[in-house]
Protein backbone atom coordinates (compact mmCIF):
# COMPACT_ATOMS: atom_id res chain seq x y z
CA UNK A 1 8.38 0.85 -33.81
CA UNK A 2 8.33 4.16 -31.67
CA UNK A 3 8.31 4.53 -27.79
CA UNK A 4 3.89 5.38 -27.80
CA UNK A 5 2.08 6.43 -24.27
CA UNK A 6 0.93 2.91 -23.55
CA UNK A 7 4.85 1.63 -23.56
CA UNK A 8 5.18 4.34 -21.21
CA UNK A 9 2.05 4.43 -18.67
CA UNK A 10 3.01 0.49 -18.79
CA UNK A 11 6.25 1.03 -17.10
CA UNK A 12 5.28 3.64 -14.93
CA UNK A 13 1.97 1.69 -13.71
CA UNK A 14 5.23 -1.11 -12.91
CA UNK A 15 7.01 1.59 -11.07
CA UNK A 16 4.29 2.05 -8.66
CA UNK A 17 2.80 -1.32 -8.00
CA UNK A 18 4.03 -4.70 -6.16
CA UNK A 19 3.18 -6.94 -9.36
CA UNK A 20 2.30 -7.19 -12.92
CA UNK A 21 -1.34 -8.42 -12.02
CA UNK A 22 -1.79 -5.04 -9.71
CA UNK A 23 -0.18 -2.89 -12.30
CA UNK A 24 -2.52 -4.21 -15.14
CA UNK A 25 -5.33 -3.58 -12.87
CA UNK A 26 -4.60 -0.07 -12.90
CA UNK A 27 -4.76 0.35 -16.03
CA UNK A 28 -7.60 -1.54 -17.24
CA UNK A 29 -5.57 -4.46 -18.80
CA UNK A 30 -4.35 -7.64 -18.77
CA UNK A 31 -1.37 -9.05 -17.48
CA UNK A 32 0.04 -10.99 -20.65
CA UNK A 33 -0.72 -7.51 -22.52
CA UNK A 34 0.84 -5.31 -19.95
CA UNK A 35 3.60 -7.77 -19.94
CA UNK A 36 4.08 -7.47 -23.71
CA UNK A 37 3.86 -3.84 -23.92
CA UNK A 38 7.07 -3.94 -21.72
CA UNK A 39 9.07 -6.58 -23.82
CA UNK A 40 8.07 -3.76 -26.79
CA UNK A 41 9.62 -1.25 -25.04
CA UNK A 42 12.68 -3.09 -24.21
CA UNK A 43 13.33 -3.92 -27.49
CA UNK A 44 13.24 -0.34 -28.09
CA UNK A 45 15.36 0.40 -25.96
CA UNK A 46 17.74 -1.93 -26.06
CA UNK A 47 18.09 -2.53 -22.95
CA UNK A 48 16.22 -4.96 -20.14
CA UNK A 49 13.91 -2.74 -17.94
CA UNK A 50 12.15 -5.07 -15.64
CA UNK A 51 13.35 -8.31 -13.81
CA UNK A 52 10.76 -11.19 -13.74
CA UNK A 53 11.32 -14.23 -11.50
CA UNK A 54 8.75 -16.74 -11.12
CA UNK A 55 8.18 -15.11 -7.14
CA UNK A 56 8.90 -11.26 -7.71
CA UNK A 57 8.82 -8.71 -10.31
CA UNK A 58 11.28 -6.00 -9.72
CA UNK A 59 12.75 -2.95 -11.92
CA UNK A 60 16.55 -2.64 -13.59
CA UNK A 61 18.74 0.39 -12.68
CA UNK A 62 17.61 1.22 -16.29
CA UNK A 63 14.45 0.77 -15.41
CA UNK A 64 14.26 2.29 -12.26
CA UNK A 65 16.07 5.82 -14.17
CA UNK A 66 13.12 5.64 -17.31
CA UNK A 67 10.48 5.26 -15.43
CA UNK A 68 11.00 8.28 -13.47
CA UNK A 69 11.79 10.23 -16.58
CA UNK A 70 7.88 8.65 -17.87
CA UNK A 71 6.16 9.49 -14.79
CA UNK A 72 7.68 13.02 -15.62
CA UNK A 73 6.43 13.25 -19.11
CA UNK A 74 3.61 11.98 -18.41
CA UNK A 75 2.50 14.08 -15.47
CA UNK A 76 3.66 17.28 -17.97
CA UNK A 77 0.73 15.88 -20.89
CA UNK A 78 -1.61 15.41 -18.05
CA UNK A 79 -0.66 18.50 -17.08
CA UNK A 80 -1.09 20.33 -20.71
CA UNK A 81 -4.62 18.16 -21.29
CA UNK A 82 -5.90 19.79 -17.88
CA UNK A 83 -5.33 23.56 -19.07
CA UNK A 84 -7.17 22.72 -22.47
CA UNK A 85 -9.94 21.49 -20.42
CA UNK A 86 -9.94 17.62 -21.86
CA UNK A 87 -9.66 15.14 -19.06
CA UNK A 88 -9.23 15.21 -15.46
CA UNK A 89 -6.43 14.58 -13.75
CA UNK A 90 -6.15 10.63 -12.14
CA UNK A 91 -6.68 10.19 -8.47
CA UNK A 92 -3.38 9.68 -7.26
CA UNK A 93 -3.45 7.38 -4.28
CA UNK A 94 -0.77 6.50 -1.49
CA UNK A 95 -0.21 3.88 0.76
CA UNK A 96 3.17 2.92 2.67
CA UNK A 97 2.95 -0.89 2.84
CA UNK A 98 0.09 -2.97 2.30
CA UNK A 99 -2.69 -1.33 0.45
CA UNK A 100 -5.86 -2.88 0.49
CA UNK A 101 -4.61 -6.43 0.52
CA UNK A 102 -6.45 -8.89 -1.18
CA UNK A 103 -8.69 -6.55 -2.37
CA UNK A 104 -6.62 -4.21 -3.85
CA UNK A 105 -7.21 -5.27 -7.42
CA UNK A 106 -10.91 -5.85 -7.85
CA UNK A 107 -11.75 -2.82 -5.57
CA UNK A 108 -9.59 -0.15 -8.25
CA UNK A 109 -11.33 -2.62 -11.14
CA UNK A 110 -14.63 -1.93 -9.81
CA UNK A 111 -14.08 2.11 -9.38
CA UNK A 112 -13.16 1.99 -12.54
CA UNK A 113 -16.00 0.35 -14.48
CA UNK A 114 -18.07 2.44 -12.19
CA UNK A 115 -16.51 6.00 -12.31
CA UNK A 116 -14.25 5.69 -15.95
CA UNK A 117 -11.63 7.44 -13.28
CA UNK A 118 -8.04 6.95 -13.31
CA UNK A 119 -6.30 6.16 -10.12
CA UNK A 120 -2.06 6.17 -10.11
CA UNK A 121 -0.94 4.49 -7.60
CA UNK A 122 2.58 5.11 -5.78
CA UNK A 123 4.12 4.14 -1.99
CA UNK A 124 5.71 7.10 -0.52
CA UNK A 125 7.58 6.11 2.62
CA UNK A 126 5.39 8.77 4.73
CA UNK A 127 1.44 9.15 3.06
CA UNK A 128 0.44 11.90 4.96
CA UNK A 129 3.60 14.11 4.37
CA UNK A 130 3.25 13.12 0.48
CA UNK A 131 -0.53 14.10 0.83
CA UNK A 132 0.11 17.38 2.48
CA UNK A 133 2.74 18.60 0.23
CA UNK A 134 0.69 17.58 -2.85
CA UNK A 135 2.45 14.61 -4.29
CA UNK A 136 -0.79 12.35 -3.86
CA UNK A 137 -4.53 13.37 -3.84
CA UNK A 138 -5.71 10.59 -0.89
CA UNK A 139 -3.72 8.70 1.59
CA UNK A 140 -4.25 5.11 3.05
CA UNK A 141 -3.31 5.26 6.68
CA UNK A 142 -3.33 2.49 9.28
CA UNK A 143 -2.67 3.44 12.87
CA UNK A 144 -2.88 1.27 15.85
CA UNK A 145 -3.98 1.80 19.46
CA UNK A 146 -3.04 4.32 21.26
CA UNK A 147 -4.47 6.53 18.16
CA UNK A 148 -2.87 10.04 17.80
CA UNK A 149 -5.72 12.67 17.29
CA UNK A 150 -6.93 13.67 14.13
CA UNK A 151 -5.39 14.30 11.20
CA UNK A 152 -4.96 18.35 11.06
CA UNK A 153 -5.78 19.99 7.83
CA UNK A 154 -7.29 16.75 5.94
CA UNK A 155 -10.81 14.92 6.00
CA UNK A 156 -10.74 11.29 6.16
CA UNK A 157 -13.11 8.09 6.26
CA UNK A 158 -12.49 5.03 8.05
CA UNK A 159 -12.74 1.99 5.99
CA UNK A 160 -12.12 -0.92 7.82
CA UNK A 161 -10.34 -2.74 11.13
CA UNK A 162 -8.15 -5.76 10.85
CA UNK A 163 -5.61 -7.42 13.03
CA UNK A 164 -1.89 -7.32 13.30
CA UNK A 165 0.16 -10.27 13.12
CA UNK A 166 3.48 -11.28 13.82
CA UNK A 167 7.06 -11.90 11.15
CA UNK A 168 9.39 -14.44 12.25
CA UNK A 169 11.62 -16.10 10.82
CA UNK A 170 10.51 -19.68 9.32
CA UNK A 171 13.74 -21.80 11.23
CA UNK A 172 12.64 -19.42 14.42
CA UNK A 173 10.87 -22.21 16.63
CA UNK A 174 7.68 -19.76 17.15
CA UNK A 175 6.89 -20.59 13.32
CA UNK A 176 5.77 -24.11 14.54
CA UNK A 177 2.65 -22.44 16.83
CA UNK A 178 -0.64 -21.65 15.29
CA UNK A 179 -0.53 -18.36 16.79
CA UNK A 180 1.51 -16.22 18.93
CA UNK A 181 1.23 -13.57 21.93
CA UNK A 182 2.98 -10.11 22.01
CA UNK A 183 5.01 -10.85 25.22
CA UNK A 184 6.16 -13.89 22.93
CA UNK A 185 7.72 -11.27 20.63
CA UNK A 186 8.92 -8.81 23.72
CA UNK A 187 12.62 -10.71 24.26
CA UNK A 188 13.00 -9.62 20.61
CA UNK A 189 14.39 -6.58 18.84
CA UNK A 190 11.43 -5.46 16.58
CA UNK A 191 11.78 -4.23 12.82
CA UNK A 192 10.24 -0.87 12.66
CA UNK A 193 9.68 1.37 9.61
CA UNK A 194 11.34 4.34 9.98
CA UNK A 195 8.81 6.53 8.52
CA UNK A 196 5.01 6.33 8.48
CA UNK A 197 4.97 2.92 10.76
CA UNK A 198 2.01 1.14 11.73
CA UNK A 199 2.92 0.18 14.98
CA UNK A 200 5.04 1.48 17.59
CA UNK A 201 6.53 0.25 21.06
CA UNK A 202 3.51 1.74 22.98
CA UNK A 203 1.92 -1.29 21.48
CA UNK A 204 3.34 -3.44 24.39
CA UNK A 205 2.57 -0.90 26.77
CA UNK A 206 0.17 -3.62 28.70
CA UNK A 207 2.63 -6.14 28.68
CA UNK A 208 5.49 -4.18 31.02
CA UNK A 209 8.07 -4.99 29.13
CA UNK A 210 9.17 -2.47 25.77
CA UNK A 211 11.32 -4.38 23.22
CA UNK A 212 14.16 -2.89 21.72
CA UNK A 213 13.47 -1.45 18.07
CA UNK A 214 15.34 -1.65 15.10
CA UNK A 215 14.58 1.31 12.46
CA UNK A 216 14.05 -0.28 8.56
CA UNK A 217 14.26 2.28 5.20
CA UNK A 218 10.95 -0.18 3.54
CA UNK A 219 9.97 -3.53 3.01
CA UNK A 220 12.98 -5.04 2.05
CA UNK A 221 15.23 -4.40 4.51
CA UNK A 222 12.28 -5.73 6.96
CA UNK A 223 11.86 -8.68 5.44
CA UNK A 224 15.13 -9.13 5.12
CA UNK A 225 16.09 -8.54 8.57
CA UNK A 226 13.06 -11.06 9.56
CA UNK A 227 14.21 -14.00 7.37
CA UNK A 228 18.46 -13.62 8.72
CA UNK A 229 16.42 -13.63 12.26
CA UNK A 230 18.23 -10.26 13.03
CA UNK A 231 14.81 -9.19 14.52
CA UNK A 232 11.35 -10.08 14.29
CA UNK A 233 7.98 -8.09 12.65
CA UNK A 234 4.29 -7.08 13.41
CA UNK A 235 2.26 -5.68 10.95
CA UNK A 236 -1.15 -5.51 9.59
CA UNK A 237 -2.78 -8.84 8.31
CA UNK A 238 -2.82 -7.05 4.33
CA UNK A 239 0.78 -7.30 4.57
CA UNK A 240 0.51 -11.23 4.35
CA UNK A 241 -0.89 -10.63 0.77
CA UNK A 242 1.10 -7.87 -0.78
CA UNK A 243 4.60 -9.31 0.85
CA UNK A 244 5.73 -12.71 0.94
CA UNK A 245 9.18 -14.04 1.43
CA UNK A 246 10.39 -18.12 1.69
CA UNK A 247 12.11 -17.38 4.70
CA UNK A 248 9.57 -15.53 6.70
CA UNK A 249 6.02 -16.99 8.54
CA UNK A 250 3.35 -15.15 9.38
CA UNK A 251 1.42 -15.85 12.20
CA UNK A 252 -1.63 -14.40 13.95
CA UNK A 253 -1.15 -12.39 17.34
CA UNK A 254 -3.56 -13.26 19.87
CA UNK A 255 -4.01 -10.13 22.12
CA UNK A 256 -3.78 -7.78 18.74
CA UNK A 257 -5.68 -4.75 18.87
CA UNK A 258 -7.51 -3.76 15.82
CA UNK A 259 -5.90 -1.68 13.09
CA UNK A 260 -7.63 1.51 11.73
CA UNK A 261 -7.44 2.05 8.50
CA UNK A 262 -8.58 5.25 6.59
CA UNK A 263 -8.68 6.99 3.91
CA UNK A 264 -7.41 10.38 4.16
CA UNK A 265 -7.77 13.72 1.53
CA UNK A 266 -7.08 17.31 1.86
CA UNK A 267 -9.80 19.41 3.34
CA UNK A 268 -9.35 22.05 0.87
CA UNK A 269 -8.85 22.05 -2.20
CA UNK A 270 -9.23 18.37 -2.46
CA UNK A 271 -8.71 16.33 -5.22
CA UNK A 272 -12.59 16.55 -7.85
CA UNK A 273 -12.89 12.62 -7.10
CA UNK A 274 -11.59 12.12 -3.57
CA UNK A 275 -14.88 12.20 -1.78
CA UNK A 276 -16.67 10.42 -4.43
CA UNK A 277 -13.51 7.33 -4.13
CA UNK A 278 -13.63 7.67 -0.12
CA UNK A 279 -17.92 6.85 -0.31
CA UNK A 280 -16.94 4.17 -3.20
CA UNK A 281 -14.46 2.16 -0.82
CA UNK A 282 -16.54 2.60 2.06
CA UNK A 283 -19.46 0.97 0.47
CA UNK A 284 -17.90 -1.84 -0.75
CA UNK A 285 -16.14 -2.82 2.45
CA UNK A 286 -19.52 -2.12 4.19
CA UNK A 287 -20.61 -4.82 1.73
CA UNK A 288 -17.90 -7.40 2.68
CA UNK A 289 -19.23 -6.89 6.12
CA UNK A 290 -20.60 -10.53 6.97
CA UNK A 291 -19.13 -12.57 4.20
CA UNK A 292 -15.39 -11.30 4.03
CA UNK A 293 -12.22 -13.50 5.05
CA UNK A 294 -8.96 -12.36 6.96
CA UNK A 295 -7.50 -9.85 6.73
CA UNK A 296 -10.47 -7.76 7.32
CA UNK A 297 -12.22 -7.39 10.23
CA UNK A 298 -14.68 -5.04 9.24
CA UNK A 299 -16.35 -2.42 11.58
CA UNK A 300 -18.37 0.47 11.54
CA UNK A 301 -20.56 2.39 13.53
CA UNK A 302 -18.38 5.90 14.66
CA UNK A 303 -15.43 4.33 12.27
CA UNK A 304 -17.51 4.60 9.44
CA UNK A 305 -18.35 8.39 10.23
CA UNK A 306 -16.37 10.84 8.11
CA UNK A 307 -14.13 13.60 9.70
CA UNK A 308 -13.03 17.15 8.55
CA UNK A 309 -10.71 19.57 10.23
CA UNK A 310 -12.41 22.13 11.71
């Protein structure tokens, strides 16, 4: 058997996505198939491509090296189909941390029964730099209170609110309360991303007292530094679905403020199906207005009112 497109998209749909179920989403599959298509491909190969535990899915050195080489032949045949005129190029959508949370999945299945349009997926550590440069076509941004202007140079579309919520260790004695304040978490050092971060220390800007922050490269290290008890987390309530870990508890924060999060494109010279995706998820969120669970706290009004630069 040869290496064929589908062994390839399979491992590069892996590449950019938290799980197998995610991943299969994506591209229109199931997850026993997807998972298949991979064991193909490392027989191949030769050579094991993708660790699977029964908590976390997570890519090989090998894996990690081919699946940047098939992202790169497979961006060059997109590439060639576009100048014959044959397809369109997929939506290529961004998001630092947490995505859409639960919804993740059946939102891309839906845009996808409804549009036939591709959507790659990927988590560049900033969004917005990726966007601007022209590594992704849309960006998923969350920002908290205080809110930095607008974003120069790109339209965007509020989606939804939700609330933050705090990371502590599961043997820290907070983990026992049903929810927890942010002068709780004050006394702490807090785990910060160090680029593209949802929150910031202005967030305890009411409280008098600024903790001290500890800067994180991604998700790992945070979690990581959460579960040793080396510092402590606050994060959007999506990040409860897309990032679990034994040692860490979440638990809700009672004086949160309410996350924006949008959906951000370039203002010119966007991407054909930007807009069209940016209407998509604001209608269905608008629909999961009075029946949808935590995370989501969903609001509209002037957040559902779409933005351009001037």
């Amino acid at each position: 058997m040869n290496v064929e497109l589908r062994h390839l998209r399979a491992l590069a749909a892996l590449a950019e996505s938290d799980t197998f179920t995610t991943a299969a989403a994506v591209l229109g599959t199931t997850q026993p198939t997807l998972s298949r298509t991979i064991t193909q491909l490392e027989e191949i190969a030769g050579v094991r491509l993708v660790e699977r535990t029964t908590r976390e899915m997570s890519l090989t050195p090998a894996g990690r090296q081919f699946s940047a080489t098939a992202r790169e032949l497979l961006a060059s045949l997109d590439t060639a189909l576009n100048e014959l005129g044959r397809t369109e190029a997929p939506l290529r959508l961004g998001w630092a941390w947490a995505g859409f949370g639960r919804h993740t999945v059946p939102l891309l299945q839906e845009w996808k029964r409804a549009h036939a349009g591709a959507v790659e997926l990927s988590r560049p550590p900033d969004p917005v730099a990726a966007l601007r440069r022209g590594a992704i076509d849309a960006a998923l941004v969350r920002r908290t209170p205080p809110l930095p202007g607008p974003l120069p140079d790109l339209a965007t579309a509020t989606l939804f609110t939700e609330r933050l919520v705090a990371a502590i260790a599961v043997k820290d004695s907070r983990a026992a309360k049903t929810s927890i304040t942010l002068s709780e978490l004050a006394e702490d050092s807090v785990a910060v991303c160090a680029t593209a971060p949802t929150v910031t220390d202005h967030l305890w800007d009411h409280t008098g007292h600024t903790p001290r922050t500890v800067s994180v490269a991604n998700t790992d290290e945070w979690l990581t530094r959460i579960s040793v008890g080396d510092a402590v987390g606050v994060t959007a309530e999506a990040t409860t679905y897309n990032h679990q870990a034994p040692d860490v508890a979440y638990r809700p924060i009672e004086d949160s403020p309410l996350v924006e999060v949008t959906l951000a494109w370039r203002a010119t010279d966007p991407h054909p199906q930007a807009h069209a995706f940016a209407q998509f998820a604001r209608d269905y969120f608008a629909r999961l207005l009075d029946t949808s669970a935590p995370p989501f706290s969903l609001n509209h009004g002037e957040n559902a009112e779409e933005s351009k630069a001037p």
